[in-house]
C-alpha atoms as a PDB file:
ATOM      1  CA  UNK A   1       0.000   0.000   0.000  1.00  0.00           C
ATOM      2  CA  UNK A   2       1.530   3.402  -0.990  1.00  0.00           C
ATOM      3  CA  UNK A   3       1.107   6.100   1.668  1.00  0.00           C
ATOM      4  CA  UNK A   4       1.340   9.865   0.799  1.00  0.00           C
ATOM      5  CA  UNK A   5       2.577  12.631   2.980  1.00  0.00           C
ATOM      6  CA  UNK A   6      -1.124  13.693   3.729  1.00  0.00           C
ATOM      7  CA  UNK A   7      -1.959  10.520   4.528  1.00  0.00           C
ATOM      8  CA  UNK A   8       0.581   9.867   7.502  1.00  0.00           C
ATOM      9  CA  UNK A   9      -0.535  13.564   8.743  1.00  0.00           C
ATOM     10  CA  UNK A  10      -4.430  12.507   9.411  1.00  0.00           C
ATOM     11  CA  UNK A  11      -3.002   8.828  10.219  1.00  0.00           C
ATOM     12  CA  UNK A  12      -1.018  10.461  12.882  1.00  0.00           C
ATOM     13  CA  UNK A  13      -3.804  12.897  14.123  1.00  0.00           C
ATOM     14  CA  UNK A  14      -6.237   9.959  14.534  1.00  0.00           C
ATOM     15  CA  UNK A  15      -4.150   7.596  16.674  1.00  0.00           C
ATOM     16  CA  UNK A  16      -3.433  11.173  18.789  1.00  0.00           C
ATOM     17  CA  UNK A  17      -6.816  11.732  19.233  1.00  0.00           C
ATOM     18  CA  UNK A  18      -7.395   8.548  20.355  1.00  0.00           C
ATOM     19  CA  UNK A  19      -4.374   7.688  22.688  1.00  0.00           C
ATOM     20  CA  UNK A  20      -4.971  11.343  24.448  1.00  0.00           C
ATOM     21  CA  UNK A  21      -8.105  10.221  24.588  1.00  0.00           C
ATOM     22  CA  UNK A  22      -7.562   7.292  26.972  1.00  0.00           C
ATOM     23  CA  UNK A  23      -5.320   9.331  29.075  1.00  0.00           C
ATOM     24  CA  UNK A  24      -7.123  12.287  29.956  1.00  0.00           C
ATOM     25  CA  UNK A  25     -10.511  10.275  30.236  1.00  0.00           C
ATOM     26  CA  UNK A  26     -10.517   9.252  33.821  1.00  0.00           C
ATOM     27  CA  UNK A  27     -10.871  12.970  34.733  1.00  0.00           C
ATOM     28  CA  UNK A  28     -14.926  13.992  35.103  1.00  0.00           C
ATOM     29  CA  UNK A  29     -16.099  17.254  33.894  1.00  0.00           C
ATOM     30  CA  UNK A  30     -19.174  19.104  33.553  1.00  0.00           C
ATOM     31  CA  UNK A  31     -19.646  20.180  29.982  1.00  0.00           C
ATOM     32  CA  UNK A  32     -22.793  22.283  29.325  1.00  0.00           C
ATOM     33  CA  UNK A  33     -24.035  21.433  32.699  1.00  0.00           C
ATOM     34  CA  UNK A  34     -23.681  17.520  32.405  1.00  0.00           C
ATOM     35  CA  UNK A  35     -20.938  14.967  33.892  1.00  0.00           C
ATOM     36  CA  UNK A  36     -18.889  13.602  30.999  1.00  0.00           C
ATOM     37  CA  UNK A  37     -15.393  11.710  30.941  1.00  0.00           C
ATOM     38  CA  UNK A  38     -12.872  14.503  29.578  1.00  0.00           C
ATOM     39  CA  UNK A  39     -11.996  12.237  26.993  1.00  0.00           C
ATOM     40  CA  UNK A  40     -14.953  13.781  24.910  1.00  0.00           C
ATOM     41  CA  UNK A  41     -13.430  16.952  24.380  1.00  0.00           C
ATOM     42  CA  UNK A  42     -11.022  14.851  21.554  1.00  0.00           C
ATOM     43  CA  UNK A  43     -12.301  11.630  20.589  1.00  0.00           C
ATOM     44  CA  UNK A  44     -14.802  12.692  18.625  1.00  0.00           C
ATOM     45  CA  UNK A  45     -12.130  13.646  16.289  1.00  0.00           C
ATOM     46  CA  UNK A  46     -10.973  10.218  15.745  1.00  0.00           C
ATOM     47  CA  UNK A  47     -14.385   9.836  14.273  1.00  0.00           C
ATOM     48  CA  UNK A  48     -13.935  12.479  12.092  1.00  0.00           C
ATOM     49  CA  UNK A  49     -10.698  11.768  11.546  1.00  0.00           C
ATOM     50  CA  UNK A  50     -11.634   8.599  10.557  1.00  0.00           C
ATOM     51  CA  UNK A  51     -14.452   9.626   8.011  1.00  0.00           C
ATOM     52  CA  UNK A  52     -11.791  11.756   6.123  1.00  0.00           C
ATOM     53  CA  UNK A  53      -9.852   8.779   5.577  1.00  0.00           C
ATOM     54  CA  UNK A  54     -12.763   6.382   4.635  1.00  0.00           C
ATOM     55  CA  UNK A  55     -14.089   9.331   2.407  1.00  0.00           C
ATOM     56  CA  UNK A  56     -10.614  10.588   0.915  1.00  0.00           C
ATOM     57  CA  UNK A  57      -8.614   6.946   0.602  1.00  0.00           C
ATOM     58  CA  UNK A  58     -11.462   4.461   1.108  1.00  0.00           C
ATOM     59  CA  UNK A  59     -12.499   1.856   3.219  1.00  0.00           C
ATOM     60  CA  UNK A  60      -9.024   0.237   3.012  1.00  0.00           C
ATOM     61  CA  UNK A  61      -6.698   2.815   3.656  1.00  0.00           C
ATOM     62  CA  UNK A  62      -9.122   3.574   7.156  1.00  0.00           C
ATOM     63  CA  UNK A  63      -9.414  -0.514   8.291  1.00  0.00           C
ATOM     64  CA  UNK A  64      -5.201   0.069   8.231  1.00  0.00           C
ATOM     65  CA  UNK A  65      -5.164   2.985  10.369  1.00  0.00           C
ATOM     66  CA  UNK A  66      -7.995   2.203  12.787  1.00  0.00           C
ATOM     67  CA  UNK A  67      -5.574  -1.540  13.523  1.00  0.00           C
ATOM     68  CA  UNK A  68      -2.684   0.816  13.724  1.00  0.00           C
ATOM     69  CA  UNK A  69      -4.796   2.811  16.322  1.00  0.00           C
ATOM     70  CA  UNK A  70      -5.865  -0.389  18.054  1.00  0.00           C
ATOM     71  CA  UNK A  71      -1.845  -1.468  18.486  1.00  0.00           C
ATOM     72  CA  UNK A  72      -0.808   2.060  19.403  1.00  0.00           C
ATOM     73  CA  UNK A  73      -3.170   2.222  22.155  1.00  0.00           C
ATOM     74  CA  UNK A  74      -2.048  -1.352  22.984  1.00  0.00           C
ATOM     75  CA  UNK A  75       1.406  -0.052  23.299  1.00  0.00           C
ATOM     76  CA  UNK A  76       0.594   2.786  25.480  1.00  0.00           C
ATOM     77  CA  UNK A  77      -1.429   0.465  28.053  1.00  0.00           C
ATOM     78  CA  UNK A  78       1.649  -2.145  28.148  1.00  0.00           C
ATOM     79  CA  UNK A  79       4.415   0.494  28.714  1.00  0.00           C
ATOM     80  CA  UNK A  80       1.951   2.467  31.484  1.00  0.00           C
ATOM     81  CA  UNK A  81       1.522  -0.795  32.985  1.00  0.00           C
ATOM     82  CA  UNK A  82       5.602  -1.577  33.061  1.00  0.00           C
ATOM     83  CA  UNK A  83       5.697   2.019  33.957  1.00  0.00           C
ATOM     84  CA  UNK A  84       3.753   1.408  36.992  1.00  0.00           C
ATOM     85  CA  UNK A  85       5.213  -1.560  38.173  1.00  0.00           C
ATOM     86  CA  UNK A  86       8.848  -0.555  37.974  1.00  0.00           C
ATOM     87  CA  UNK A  87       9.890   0.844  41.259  1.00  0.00           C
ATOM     88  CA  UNK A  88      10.296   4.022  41.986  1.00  0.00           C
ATOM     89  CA  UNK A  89      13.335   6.138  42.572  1.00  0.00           C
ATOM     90  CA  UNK A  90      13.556   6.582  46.586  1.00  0.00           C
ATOM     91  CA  UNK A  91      12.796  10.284  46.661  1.00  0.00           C
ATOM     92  CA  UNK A  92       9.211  10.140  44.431  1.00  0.00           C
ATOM     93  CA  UNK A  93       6.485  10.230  46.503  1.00  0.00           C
ATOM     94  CA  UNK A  94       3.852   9.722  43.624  1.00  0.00           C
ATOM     95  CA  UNK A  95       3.566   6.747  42.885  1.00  0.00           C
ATOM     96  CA  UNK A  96      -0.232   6.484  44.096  1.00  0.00           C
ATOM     97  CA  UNK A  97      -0.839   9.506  41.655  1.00  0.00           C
ATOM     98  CA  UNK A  98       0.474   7.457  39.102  1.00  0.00           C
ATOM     99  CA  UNK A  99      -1.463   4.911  39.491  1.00  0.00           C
ATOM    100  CA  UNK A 100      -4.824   6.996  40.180  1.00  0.00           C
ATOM    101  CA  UNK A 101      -4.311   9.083  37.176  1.00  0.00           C
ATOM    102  CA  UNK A 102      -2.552   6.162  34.428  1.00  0.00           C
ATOM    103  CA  UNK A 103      -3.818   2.830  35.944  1.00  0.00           C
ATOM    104  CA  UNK A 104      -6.914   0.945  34.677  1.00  0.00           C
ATOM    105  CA  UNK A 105      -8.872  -2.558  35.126  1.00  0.00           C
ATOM    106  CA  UNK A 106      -9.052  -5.211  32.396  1.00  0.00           C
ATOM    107  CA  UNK A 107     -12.767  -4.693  32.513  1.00  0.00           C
ATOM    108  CA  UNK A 108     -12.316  -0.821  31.219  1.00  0.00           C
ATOM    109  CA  UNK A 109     -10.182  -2.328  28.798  1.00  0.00           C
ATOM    110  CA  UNK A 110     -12.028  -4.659  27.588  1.00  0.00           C
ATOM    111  CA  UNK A 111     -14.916  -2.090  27.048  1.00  0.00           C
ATOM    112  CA  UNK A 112     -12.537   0.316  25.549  1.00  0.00           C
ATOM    113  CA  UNK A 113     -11.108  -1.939  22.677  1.00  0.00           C
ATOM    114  CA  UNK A 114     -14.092  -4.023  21.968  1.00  0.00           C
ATOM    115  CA  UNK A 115     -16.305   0.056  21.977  1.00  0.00           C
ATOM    116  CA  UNK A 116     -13.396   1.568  20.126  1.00  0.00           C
ATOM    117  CA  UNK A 117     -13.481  -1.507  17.369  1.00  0.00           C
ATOM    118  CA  UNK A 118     -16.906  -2.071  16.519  1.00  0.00           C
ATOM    119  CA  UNK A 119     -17.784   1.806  16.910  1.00  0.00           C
ATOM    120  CA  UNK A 120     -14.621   2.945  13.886  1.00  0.00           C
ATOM    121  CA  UNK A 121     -15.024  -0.321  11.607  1.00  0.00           C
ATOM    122  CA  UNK A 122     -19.579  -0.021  11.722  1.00  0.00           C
ATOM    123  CA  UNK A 123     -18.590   4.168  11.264  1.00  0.00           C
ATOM    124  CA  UNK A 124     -16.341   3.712   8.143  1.00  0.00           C
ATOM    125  CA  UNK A 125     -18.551   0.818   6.528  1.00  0.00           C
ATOM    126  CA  UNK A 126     -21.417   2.865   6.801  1.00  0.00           C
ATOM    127  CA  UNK A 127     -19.994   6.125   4.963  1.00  0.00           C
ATOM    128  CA  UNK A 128     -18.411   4.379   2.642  1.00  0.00           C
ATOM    129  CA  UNK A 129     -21.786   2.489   1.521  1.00  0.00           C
ATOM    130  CA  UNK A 130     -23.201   5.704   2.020  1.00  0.00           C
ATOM    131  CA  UNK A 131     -20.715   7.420  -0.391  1.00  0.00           C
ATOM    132  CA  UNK A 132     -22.612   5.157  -3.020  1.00  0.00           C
ATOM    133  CA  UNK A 133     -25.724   5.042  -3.055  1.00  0.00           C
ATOM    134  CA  UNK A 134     -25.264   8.984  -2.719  1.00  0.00           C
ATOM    135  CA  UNK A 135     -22.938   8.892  -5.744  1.00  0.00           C
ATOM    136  CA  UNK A 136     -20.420  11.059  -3.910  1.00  0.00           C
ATOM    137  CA  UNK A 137     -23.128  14.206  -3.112  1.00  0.00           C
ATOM    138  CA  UNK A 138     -24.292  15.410   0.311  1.00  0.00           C
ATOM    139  CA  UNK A 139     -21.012  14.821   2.448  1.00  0.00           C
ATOM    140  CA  UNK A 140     -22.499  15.765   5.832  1.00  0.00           C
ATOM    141  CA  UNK A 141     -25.403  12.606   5.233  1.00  0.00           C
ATOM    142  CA  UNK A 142     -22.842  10.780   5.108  1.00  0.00           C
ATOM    143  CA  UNK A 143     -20.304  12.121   8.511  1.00  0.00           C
ATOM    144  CA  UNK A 144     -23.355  12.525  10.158  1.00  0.00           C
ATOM    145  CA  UNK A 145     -24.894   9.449   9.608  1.00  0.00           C
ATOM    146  CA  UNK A 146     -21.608   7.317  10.007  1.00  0.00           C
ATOM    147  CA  UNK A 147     -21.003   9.318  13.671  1.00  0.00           C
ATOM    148  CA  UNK A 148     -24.622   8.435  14.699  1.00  0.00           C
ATOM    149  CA  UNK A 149     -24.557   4.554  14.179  1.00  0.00           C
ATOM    150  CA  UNK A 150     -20.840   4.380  15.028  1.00  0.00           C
ATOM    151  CA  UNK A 151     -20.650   6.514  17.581  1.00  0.00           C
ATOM    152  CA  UNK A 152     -23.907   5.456  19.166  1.00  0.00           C
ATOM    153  CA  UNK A 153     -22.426   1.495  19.386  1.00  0.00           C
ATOM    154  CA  UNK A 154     -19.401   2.880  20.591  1.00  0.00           C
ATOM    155  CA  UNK A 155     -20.947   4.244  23.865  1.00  0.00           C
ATOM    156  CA  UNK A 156     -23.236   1.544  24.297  1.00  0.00           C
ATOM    157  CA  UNK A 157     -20.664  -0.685  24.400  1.00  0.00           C
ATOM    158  CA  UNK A 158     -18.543   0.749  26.822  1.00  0.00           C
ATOM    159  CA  UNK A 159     -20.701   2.272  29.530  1.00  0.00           C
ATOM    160  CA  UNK A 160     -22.636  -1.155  29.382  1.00  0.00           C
ATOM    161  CA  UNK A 161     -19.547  -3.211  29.669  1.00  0.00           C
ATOM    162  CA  UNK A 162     -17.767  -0.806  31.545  1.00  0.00           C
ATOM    163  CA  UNK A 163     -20.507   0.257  34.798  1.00  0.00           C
ATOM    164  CA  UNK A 164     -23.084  -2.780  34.277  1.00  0.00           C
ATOM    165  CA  UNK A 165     -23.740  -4.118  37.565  1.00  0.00           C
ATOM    166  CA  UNK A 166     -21.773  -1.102  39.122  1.00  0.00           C
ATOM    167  CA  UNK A 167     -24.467   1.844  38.615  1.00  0.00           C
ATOM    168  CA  UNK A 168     -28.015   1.907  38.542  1.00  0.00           C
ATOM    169  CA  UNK A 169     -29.612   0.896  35.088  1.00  0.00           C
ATOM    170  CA  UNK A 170     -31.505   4.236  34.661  1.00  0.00           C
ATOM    171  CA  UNK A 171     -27.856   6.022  35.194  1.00  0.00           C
ATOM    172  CA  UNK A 172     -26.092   3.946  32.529  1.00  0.00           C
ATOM    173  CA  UNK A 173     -29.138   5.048  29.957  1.00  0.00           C
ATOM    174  CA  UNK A 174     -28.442   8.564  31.101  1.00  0.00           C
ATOM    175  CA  UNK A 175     -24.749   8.432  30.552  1.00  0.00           C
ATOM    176  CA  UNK A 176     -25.245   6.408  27.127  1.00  0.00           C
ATOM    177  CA  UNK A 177     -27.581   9.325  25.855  1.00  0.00           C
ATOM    178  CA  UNK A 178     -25.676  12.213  26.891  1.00  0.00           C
ATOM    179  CA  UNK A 179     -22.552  11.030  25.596  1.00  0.00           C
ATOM    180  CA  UNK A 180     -24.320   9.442  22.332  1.00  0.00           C
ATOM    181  CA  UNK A 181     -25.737  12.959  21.949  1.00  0.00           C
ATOM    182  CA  UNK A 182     -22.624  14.995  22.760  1.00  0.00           C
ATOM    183  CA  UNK A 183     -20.850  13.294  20.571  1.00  0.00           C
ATOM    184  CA  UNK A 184     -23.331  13.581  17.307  1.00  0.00           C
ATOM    185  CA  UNK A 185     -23.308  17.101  18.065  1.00  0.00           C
ATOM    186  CA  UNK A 186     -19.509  17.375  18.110  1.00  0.00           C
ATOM    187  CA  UNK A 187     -19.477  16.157  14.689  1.00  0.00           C
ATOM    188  CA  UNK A 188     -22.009  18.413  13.114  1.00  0.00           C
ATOM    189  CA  UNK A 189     -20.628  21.651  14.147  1.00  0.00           C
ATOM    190  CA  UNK A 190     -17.662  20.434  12.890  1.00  0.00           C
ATOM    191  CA  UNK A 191     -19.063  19.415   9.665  1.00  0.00           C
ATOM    192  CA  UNK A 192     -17.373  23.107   7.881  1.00  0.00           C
ATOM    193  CA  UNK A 193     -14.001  22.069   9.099  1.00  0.00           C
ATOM    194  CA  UNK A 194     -14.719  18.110   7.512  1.00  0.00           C
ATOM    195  CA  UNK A 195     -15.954  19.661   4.722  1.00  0.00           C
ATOM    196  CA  UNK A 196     -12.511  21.628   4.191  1.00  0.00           C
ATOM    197  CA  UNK A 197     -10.077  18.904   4.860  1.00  0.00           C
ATOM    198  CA  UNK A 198     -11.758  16.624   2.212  1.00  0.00           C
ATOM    199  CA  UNK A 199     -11.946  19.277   0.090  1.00  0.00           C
ATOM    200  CA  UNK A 200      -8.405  20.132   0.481  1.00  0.00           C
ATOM    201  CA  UNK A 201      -7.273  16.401   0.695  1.00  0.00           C
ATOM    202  CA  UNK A 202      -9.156  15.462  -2.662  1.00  0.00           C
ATOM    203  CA  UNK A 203      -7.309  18.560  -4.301  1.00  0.00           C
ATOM    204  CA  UNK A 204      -3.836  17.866  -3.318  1.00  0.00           C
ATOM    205  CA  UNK A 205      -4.253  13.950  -3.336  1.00  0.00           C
ATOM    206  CA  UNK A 206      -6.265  13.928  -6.896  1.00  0.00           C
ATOM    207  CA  UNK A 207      -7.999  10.890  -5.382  1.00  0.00           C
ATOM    208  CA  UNK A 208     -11.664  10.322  -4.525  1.00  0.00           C
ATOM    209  CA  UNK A 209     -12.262   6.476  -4.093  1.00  0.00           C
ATOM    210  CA  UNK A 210     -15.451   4.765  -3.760  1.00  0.00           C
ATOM    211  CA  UNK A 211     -15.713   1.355  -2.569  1.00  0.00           C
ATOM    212  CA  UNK A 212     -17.488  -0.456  -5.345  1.00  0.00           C
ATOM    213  CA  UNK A 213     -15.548  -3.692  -4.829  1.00  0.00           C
ATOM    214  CA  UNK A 214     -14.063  -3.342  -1.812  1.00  0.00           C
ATOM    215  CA  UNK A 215     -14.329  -6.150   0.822  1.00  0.00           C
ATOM    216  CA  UNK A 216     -15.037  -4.922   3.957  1.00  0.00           C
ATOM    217  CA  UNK A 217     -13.657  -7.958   5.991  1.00  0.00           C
ATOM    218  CA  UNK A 218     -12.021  -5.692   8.982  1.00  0.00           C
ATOM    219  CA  UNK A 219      -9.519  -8.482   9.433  1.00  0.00           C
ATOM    220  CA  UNK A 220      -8.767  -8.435   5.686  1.00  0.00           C
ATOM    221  CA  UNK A 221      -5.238  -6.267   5.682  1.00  0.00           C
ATOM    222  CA  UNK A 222      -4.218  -7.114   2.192  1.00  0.00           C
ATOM    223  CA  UNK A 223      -4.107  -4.420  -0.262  1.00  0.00           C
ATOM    224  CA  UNK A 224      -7.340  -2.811  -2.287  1.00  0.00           C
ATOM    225  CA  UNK A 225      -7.306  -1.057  -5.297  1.00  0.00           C
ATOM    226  CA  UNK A 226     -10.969   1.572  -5.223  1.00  0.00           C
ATOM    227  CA  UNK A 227     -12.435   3.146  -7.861  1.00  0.00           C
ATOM    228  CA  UNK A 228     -11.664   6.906  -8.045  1.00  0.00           C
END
């Protein structure tokens, strides 16, 4: 698969979003008045992020950089793990900090990969089949649409796996919605600044694929060719 300069730039950005992501989001903060994970105020734009590459380079080019996301993030937990159990040099006094702010549970994990899979891979099928039966017109049916279903599994996912059994039922619905909606919102008022990018990605690039033939197997890694 040949890779262009742009390509590695939104590539990059993507896995960014989506490692800071992790990070920051076992602070709480009140956005707008409700209690969200501060991981919202950037993952969203691995979603769009993520329909710029489906829409730009096709459904190929995106299954490649959402498993590259998947073993970045992988990375990231393993080395914060090591980092946490290596001791500590005698005169830091933080290592409970560390592990309040960095550690995690292999049941957050497990919602986070399984959310974070299912969620990109159902968000970049769906614009891309989009993309054709809208022959290429109407871009924001398409990111909006895509965000909706995508991100809407995504959250499902993890709160349920995540809290079940930990919070009360109605409170998981609650959190599912508000995030679900937060999200979808995200990505509309950033549809101008998708709409630029693809604009200015189809320009420099020359390339607008559509995924006519394309097998959407999201284990399949081999090499596509789409129709541009």
């Amino acid at each position: 698969m040949k890779v262009s300069f742009w390509f590695v730039i939104i590539a990059s950005i993507f896995v960014t979003c989506l490692i800071t992501a992790n990070i920051i989001a076992v602070k709480l903060i009140f956005l707008f008045g409700f209690l969200v994970p501060a991981g919202v105020i950037v993952f969203p734009l691995s979603y769009l992020f993520g329909d710029v590459l489906t829409e730009v380079y096709g459904y190929g080019a995106a299954r490649y950089v959402i498993w590259l996301g998947f073993a970045c993030n992988l990375l990231a937990v393993i080395a914060i793990y090591i980092g946490g159990l290596a001791p500590s040099a005698p005169f830091l006094h933080d290592q409970a900090a560390y592990n309040t702010i960095l550690g995690f549970t292999p049941r957050l994990l497990l919602a986070s990969f399984i959310a974070y899979l299912v969620g990109e891979f159902t968000n970049s099928f769906v614009l891309a089949k989009l993309k054709i039966a809208t022959k290429g017109r109407w871009l924001w049916t398409r990111t909006i649409s895509s965000t909706l279903i995508g991100e809407g599994l995504d959250t499902v996912i993890f709160i349920s796996i995540a809290f079940w059994g930990i919070i009360p039922p109605q409170l998981i619905l609650t959190a599912i919605l508000t995030q679900w909606t937060f999200k979808v919102l995200y990505e509309v008022i950033a549809t101008p600044f998708t709409y630029a990018v693809v604009g200015f990605l189809k320009r420099r690039e020359n390339l607008d694929a559509y995924d006519y033939r394309t097998n959407f197997n999201p284990l399949l890694l081999r090499s596509e060719a789409s129709a541009r």
